[in-house]
Each structure stands twice: as C-alpha cells, then as structure tokens.
N, C-alpha and C. Protein backbone atom coordinates (compact mmCIF):
# COMPACT_ATOMS: atom_id res chain seq x y z
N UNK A 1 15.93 32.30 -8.29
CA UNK A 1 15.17 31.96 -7.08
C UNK A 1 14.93 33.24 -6.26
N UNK A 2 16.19 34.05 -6.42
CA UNK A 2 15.84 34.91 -5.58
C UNK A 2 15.14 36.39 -6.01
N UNK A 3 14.78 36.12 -7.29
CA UNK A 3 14.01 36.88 -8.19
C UNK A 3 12.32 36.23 -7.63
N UNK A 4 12.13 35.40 -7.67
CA UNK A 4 10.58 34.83 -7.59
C UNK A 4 10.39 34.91 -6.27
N UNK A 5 11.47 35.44 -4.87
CA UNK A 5 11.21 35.21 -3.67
C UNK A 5 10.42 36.99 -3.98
N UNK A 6 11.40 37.57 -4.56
CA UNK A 6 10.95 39.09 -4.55
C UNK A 6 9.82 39.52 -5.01
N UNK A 7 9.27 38.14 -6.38
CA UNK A 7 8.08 39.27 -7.12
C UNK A 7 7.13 38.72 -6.07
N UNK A 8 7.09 37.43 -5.44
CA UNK A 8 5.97 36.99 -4.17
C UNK A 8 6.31 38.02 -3.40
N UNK A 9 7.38 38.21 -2.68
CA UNK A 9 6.99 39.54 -1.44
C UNK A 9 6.42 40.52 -1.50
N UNK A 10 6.66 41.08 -3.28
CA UNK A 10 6.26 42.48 -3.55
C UNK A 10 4.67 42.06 -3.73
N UNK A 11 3.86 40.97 -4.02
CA UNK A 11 2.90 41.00 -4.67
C UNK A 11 2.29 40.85 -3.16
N UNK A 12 2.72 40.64 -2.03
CA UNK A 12 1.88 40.04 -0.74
C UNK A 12 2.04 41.56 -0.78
N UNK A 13 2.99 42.34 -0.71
CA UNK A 13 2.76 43.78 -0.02
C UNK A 13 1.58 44.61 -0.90
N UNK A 14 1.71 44.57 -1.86
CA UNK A 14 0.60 44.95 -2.94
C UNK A 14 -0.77 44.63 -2.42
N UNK A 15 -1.12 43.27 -1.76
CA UNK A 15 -2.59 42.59 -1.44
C UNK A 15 -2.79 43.32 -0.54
N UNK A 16 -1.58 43.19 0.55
CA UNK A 16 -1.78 44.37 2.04
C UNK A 16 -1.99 45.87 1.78
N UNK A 17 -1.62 46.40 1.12
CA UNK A 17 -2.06 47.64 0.41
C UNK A 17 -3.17 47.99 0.30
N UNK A 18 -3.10 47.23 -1.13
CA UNK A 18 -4.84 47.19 -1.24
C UNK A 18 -5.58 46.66 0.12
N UNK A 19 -5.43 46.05 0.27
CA UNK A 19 -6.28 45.63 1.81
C UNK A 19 -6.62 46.95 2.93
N UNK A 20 -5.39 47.52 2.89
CA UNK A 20 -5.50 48.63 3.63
C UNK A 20 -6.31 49.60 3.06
N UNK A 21 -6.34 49.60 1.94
CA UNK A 21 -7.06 50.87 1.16
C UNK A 21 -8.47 50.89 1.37
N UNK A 22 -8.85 49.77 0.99
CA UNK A 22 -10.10 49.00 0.89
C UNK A 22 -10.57 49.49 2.79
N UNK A 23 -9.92 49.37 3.02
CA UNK A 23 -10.50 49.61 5.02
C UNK A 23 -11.08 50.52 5.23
C-alpha cells in the first residue's frame, strides 16, 4: 500500500514538472 501511495506521489510530481516545464 505504501508502495502505490509512493509511485502516485512520484507520478503527480512528475505531471507538476512537466507542467512547469511546459510554462
């Protein structure tokens, strides 16, 4: 569980990333 909480957090920070990049 607390494996799948991590790969979702890491993958939201990844979108925000990219999001930022993209700006």
């Amino acid at each position: 569980l607390k494996d799948l909480l991590d790969n979702r957090k890491q993958r939201i920070l990844s979108t925000i990333r990219n999001s930022e990049e993209l700006r």
